[in-house]
Protein backbone atom coordinates (compact mmCIF):
# COMPACT_ATOMS: atom_id res chain seq x y z
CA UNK A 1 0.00 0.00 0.00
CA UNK A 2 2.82 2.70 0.58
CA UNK A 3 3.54 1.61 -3.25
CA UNK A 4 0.29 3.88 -3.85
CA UNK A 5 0.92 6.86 -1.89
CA UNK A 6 4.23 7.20 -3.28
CA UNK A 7 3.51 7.87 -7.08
CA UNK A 8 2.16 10.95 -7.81
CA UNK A 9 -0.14 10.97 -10.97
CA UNK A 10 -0.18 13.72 -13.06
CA UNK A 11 -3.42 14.42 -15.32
CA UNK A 12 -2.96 16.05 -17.99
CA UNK A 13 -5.39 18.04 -19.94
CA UNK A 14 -5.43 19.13 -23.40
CA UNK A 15 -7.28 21.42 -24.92
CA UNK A 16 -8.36 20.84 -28.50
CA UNK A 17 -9.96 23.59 -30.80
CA UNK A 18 -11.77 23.47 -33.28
CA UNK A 19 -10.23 24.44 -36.29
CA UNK A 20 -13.31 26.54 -37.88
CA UNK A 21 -13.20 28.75 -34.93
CA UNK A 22 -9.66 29.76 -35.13
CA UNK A 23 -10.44 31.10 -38.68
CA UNK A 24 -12.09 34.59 -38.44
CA UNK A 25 -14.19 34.19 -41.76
CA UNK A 26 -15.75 31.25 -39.99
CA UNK A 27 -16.21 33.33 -36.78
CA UNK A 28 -17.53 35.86 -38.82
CA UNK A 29 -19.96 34.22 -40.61
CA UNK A 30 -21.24 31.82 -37.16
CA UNK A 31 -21.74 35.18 -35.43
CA UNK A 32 -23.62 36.63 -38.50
CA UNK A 33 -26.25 33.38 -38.99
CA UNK A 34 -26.97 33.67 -34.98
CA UNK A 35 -27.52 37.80 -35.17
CA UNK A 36 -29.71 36.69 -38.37
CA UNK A 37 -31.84 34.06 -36.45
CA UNK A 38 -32.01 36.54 -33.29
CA UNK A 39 -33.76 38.98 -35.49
CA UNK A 40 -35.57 36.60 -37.45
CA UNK A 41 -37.30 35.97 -34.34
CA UNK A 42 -37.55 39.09 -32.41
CA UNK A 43 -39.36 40.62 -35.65
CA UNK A 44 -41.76 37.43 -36.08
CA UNK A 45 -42.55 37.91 -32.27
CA UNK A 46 -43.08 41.62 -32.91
CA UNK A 47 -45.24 40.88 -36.12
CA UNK A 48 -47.47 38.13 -34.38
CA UNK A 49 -48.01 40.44 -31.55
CA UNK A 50 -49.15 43.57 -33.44
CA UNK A 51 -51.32 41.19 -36.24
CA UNK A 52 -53.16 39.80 -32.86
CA UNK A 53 -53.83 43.53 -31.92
CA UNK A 54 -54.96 44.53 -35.04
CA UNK A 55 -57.29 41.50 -35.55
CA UNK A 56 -58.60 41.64 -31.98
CA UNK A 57 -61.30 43.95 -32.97
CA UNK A 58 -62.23 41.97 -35.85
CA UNK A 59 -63.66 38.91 -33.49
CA UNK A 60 -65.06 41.48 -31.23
CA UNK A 61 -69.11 41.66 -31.55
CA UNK A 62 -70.13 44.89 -33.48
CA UNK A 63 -71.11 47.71 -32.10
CA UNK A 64 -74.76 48.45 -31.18
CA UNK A 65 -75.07 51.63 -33.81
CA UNK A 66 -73.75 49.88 -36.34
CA UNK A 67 -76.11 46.53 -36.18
CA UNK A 68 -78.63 48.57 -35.62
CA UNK A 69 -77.66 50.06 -39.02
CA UNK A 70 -77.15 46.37 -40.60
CA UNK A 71 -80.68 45.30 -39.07
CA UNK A 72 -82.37 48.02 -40.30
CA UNK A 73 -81.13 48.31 -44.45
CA UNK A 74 -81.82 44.13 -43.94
CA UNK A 75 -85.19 45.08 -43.00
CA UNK A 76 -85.26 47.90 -46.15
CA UNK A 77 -84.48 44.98 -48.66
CA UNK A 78 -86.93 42.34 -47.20
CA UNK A 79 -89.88 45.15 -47.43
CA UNK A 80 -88.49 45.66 -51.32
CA UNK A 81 -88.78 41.62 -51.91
CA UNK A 82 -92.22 41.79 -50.38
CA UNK A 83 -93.51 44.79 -52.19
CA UNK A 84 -92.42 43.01 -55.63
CA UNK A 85 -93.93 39.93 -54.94
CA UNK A 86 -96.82 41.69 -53.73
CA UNK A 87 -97.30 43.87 -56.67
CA UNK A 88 -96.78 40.56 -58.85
CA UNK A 89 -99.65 39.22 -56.88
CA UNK A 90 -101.80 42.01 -57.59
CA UNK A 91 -101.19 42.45 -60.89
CA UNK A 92 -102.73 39.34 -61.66
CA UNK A 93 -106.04 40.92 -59.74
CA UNK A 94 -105.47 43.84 -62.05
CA UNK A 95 -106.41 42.47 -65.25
CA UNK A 96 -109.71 40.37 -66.11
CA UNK A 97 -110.45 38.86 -69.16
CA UNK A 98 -114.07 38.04 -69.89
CA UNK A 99 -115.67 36.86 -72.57
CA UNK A 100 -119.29 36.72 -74.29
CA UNK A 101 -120.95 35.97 -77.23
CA UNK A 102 -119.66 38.41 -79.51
CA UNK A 103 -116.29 39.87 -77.63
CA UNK A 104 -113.77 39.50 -75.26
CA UNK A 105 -113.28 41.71 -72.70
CA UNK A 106 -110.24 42.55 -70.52
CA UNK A 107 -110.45 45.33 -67.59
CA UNK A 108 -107.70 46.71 -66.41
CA UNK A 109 -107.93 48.55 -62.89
CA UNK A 110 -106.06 51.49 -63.09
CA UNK A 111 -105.67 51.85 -59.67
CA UNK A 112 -102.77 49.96 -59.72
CA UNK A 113 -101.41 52.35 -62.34
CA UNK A 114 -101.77 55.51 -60.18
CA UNK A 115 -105.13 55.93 -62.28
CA UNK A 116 -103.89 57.03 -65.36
CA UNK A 117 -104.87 55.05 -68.57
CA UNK A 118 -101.29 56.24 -70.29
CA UNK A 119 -99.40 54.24 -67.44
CA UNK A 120 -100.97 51.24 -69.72
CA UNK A 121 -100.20 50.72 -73.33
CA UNK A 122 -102.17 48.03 -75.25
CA UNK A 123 -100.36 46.63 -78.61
CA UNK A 124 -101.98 43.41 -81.33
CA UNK A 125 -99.62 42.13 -83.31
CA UNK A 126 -101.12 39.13 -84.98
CA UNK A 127 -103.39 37.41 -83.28
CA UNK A 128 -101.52 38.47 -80.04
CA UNK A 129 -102.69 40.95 -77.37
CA UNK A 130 -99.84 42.58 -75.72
CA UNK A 131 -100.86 44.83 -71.88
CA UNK A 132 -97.67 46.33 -70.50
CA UNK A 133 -98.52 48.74 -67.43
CA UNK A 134 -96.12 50.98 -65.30
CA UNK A 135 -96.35 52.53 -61.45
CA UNK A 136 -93.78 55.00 -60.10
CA UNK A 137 -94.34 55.31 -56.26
CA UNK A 138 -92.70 58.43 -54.71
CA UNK A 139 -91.80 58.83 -51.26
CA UNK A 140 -89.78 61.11 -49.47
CA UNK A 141 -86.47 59.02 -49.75
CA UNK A 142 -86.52 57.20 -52.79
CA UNK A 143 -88.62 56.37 -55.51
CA UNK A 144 -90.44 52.68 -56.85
CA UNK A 145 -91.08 52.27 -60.23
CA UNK A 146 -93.22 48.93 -61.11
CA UNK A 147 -93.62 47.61 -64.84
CA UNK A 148 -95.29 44.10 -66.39
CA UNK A 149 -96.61 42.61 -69.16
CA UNK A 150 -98.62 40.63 -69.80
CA UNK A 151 -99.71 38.70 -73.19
CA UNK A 152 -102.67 36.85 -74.29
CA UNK A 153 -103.08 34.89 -77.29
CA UNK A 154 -106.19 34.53 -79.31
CA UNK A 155 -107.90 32.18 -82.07
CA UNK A 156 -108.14 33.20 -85.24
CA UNK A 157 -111.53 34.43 -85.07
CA UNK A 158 -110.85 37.28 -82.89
CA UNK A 159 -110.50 40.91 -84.70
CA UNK A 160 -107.65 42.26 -82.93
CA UNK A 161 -107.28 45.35 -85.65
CA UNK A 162 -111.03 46.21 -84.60
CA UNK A 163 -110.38 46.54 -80.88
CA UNK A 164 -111.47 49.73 -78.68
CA UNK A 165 -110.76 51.19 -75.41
CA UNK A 166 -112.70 53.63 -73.50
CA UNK A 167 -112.21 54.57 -69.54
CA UNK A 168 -115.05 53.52 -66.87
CA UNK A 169 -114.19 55.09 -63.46
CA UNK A 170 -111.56 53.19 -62.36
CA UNK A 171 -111.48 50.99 -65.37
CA UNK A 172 -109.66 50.78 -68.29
CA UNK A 173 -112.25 48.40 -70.99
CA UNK A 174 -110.77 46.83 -74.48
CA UNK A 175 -113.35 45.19 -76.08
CA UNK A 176 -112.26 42.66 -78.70
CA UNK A 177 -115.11 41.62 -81.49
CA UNK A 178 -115.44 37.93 -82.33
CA UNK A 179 -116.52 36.78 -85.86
CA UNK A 180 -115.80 35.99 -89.15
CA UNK A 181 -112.60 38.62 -90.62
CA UNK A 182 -114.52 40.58 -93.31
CA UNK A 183 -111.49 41.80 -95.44
């Protein structure tokens, strides 16, 4: 055992180094790529947080003015859809088409056409009767204007060229003779 305590160990320790970091372009360009990567993500940090900010308001509910705005030109357009489909509705009300013996007749109530027989033009062409009507409603914000036609097609006995019109209250008559043509 003294055999021990009598040698004296040495350690010895080297030191190796790599030989890329003893060059300085190899420094250099180490110390560049981390700076680059330390920005890289400082300024995606910085973008996330101000995108986050700016989109923040975006998943917030409106506010109260401004759906009460949205509600209210939603409203507007459903009253527009209604209206037309109403005024389609009536339209068919409008005009009657009856016939006896010796003529057709259709009425047309010109109510519908603010009660004014020139908001209703009547055309033949053939052996076709053509009815196109228009309405303009005015109010204090914006103004409607309504227009149809409507076509009816008749038999060859039917003397469209001999047709009249005349005005009955509110009632616009074309009577349409039936019989034999006579040209």
């Amino acid at each position: 055992m003294d055999e021990n305590q009598n040698r004296e160990e040495t350690t010895r320790i080297e030191r190796h180094e790599c030989p890329v970091t003893k060059h300085p372009f190899w420094k250099s360009l180490l110390c560049g790529l981390l700076i680059f990567l330390g920005a890289y993500c400082a300024s995606y940090v910085v973008t996330d947080w101000h995108m986050k900010s700016l989109m923040s308001h975006m998943m917030r509910p409106l506010p109260r003015k401004m759906d009460r705005m949205i509600e209210k030109d939603i409203r507007a357009m459903d009253n527009l859809w209604k209206e037309d489909r109403n005024f389609a509705r009536k339209a068919a009300n409008v005009i009657h088409l009856e016939q006896t013996k010796n003529a057709y007749k259709v009425i047309i109530d010109l109510r519908a056409f603010d009660n004014n027989e020139n908001n209703v033009q009547v055309s033949a062409n053939g052996n076709i009767l053509t009815i196109n009507g228009r309405s303009i409603r005015k109010s204090k914000n914006n103004e409607q204007i309504s227009e149809f036609q409507q076509n009816y097609m008749f038999g060859e006995n039917v003397k469209l060229k001999n047709l009249t019109k005349e005005t009955e209250g509110n009632y616009y008559i074309i009577t349409i003779p039936i019989g034999p043509d006579e040209d």
